[in-house]
Protein backbone atom coordinates (compact mmCIF):
# COMPACT_ATOMS: atom_id res chain seq x y z
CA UNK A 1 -82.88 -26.66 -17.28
CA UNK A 2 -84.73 -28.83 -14.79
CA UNK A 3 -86.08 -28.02 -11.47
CA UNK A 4 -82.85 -29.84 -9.92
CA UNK A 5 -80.78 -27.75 -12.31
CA UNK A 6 -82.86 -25.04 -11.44
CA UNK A 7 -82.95 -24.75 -7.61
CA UNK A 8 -78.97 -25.61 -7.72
CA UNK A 9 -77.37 -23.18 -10.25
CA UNK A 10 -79.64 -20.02 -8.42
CA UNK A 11 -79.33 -20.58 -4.68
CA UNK A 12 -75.37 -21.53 -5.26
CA UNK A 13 -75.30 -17.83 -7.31
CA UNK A 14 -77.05 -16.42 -4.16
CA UNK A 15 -74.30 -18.39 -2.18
CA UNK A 16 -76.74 -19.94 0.05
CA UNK A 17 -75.79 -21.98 1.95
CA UNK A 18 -78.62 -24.73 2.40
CA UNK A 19 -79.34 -27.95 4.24
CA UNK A 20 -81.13 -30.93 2.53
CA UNK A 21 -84.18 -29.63 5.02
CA UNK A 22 -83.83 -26.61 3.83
CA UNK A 23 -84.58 -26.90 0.32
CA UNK A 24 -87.03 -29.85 0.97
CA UNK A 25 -88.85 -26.96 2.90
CA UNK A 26 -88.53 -24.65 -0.14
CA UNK A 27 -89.51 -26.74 -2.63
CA UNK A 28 -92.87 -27.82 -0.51
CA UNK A 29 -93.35 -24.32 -0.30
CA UNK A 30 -93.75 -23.75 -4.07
CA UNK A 31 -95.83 -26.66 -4.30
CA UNK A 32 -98.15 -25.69 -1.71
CA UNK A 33 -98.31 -22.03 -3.24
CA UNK A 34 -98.84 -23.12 -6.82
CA UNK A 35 -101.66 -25.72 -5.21
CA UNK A 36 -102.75 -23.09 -3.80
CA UNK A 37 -102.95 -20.50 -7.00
CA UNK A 38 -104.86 -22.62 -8.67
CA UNK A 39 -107.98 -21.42 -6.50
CA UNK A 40 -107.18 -18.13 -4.76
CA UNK A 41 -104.83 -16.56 -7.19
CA UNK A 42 -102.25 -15.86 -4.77
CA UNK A 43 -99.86 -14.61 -7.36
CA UNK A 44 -99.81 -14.03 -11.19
CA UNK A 45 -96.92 -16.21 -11.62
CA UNK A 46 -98.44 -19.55 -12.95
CA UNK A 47 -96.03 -21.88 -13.73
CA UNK A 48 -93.96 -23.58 -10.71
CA UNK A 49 -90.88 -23.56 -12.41
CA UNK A 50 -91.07 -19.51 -12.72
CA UNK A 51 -92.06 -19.29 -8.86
CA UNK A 52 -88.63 -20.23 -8.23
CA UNK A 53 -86.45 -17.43 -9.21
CA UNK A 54 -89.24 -15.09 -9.34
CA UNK A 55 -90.32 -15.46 -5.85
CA UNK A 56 -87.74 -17.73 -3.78
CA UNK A 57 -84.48 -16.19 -5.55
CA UNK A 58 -86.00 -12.74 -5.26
CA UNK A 59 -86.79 -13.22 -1.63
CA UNK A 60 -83.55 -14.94 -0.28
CA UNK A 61 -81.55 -12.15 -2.54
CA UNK A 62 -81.46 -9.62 0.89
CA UNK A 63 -81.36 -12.52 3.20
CA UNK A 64 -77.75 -11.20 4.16
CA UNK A 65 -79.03 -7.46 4.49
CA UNK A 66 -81.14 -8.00 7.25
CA UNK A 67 -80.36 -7.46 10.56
CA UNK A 68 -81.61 -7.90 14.23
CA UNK A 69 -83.42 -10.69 16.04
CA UNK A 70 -87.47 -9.74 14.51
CA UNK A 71 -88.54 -9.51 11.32
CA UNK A 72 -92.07 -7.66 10.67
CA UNK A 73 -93.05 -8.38 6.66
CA UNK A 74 -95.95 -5.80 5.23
CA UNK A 75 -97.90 -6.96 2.74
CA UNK A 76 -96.72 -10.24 2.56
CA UNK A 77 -99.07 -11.21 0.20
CA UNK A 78 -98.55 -15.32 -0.22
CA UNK A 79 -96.07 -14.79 2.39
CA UNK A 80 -92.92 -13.17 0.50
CA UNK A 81 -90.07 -12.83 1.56
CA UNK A 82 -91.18 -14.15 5.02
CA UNK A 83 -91.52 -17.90 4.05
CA UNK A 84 -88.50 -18.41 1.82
CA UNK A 85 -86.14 -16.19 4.89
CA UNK A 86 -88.10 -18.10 7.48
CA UNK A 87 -86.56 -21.27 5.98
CA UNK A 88 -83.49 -20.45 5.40
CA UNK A 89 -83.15 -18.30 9.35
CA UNK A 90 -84.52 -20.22 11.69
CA UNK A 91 -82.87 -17.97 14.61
CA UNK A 92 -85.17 -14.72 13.41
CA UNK A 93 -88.55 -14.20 14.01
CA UNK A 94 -90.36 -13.52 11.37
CA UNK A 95 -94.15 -11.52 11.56
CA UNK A 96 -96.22 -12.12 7.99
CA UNK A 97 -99.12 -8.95 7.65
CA UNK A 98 -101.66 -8.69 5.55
CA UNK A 99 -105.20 -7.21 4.47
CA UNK A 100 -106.10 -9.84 2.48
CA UNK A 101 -107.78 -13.12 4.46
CA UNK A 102 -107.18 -15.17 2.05
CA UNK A 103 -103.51 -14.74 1.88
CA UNK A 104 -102.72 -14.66 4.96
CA UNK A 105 -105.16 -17.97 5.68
CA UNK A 106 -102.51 -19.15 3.09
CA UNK A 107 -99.47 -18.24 4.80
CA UNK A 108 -101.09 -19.88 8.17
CA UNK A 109 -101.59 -22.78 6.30
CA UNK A 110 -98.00 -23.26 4.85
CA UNK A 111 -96.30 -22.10 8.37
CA UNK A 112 -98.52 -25.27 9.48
CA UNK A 113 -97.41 -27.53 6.98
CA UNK A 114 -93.64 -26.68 6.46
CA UNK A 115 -93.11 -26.80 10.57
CA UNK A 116 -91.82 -23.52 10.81
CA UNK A 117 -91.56 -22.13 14.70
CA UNK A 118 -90.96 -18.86 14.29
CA UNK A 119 -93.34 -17.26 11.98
CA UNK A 120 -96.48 -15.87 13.01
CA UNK A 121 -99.28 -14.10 10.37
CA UNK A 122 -100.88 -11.24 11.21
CA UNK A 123 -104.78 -9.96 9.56
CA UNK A 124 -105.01 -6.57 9.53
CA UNK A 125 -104.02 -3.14 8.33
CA UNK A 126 -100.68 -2.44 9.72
CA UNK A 127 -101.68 0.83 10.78
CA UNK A 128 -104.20 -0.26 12.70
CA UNK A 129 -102.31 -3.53 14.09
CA UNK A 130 -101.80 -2.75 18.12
CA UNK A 131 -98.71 -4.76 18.11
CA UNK A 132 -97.12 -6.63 21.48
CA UNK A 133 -93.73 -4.95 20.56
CA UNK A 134 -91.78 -3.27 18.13
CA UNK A 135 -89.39 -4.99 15.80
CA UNK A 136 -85.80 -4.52 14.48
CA UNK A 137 -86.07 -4.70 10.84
CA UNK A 138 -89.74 -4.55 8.76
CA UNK A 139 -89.58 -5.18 5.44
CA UNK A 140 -92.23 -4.55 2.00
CA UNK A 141 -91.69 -6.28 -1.28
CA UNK A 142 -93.16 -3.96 -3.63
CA UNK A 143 -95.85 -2.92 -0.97
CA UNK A 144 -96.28 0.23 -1.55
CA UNK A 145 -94.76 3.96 -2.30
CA UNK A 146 -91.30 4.57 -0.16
CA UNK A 147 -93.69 7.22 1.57
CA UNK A 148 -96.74 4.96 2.39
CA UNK A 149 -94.66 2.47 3.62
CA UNK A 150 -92.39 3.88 5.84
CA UNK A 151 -95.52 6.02 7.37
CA UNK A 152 -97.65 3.23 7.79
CA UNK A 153 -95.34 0.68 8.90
CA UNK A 154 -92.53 2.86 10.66
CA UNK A 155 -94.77 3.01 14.36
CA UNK A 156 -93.62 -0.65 14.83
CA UNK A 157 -89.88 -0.29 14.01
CA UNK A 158 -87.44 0.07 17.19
CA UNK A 159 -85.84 3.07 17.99
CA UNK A 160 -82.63 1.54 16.12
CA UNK A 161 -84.36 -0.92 13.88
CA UNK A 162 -83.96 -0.77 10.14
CA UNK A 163 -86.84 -0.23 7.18
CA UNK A 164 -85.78 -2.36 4.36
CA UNK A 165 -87.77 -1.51 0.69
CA UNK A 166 -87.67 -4.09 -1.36
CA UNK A 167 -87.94 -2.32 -5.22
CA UNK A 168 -87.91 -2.75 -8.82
CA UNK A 169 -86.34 0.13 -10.54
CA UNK A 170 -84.48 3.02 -8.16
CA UNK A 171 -87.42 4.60 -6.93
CA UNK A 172 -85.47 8.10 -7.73
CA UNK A 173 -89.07 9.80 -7.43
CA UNK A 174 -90.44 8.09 -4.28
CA UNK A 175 -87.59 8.81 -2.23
CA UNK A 176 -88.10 12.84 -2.47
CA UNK A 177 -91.06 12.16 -0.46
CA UNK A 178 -89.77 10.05 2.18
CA UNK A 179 -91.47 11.30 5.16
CA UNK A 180 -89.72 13.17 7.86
CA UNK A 181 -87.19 11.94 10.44
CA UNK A 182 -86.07 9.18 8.14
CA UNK A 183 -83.31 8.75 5.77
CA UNK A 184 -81.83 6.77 3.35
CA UNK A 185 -79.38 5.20 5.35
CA UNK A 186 -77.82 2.79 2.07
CA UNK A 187 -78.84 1.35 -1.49
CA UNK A 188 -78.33 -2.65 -2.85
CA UNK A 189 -78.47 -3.06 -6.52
CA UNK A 190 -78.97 -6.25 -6.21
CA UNK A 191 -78.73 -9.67 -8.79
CA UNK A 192 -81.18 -12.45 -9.29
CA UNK A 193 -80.35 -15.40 -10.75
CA UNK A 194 -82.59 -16.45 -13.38
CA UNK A 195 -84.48 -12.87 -13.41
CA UNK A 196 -83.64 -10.12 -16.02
CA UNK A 197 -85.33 -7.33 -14.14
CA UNK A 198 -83.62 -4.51 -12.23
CA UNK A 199 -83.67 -4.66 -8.42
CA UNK A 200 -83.20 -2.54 -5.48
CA UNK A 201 -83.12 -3.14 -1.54
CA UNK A 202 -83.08 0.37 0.41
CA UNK A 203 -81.75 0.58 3.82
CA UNK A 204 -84.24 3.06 5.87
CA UNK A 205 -83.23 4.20 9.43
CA UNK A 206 -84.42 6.94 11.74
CA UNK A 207 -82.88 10.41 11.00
CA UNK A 208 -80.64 10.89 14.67
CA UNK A 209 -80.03 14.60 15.26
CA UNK A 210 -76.08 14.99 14.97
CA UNK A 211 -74.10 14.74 18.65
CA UNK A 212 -71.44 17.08 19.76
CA UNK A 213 -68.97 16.77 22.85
């Protein structure tokens, strides 16, 4: 299959609906990123050709789960899922976090060169990160433990936002030590084209004490 063949049969399985700009934007991206790789191992994914469904197909895969206007991304490493969403919803505002300067000098780098207006990259432990506001939906891909994640991240979600885990396997073990006050609020088994490998999106929301009238 070639690259063409490629980038068509996955994002019309993902039912994506994308502009000639659009994938222009996404297939700079994986150029940039494997340019990139070459010197500052970004990712362990070599070859182009795999980037595509392993990171762009496995990014844009929840595109349709997530909801509100700002997007905060935690440990976006070379700037998954941001980049590929950022792309593909230009109405969202997407934040891209990291520890790593390197990565995120990366993800500065390709915000610069692909145009995009509404991503900004953040260097720093999100913990520590004294943000300018809170956001509706933050997302990890593979970040860290269902527990470290949502305590970490969770001071910088809205009082209504939504936590969204981005997971191999069902992370049956990891979710009996979800930390208090939050709950599983829904599960996404989800499919990506090209990729064999099981994958999960959970839906993480504040745990409301029950109203009576």
């Amino acid at each position: 299959m070639t690259k063409d063949e490629l980038w068509e049969s996955g994002l019309t399985s993902l039912n994506c609906k994308v502009d000639n700009k659009q994938l222009s934007l996404l297939i700079q991206y994986v150029d940039t990123l494997s340019r990139w790789n070459k010197t500052y191992n970004l990712t362990s994914v070599r070859d182009p050709k795999d980037m595509i469904p392993l990171h762009i197909f496995d990014s844009l895969v929840v595109a349709d789960f997530i909801k509100g206007d700002s997007c905060l991304d935690v440990g976006s490493g070379g700037g998954l899922p941001t980049i590929p969403l950022a792309i593909m919803q230009p109405q969202r505002e997407f934040t891209a976090l990291d520890t790593n300067g390197k990565k995120t000098r990366f993800i500065q780098q390709a915000v610069i060169e692909l145009g995009l207006k509404n991503v900004q990259v953040v260097h720093q432990r999100v913990e520590k990160w004294q943000a300018p506001t809170t956001f509706d939906a933050i997302i990890s891909r593979a970040f860290a433990s269902i527990h470290d994640f949502v305590s970490s991240s969770s001071l910088h979600l809205n009082e209504r936002g939504t936590m969204y885990a981005m997971k191999g396997q069902y992370p049956t073990a990891e979710m009996q030590y979800l930390p208090k006050g939050f709950e599983l609020k829904d599960s996404h088994k989800l499919h990506v084209p090209l990729v064999e490998a099981e994958r999960y999106l959970l839906e993480l929301i504040r745990a409301h004490p029950p109203t009576f009238t």
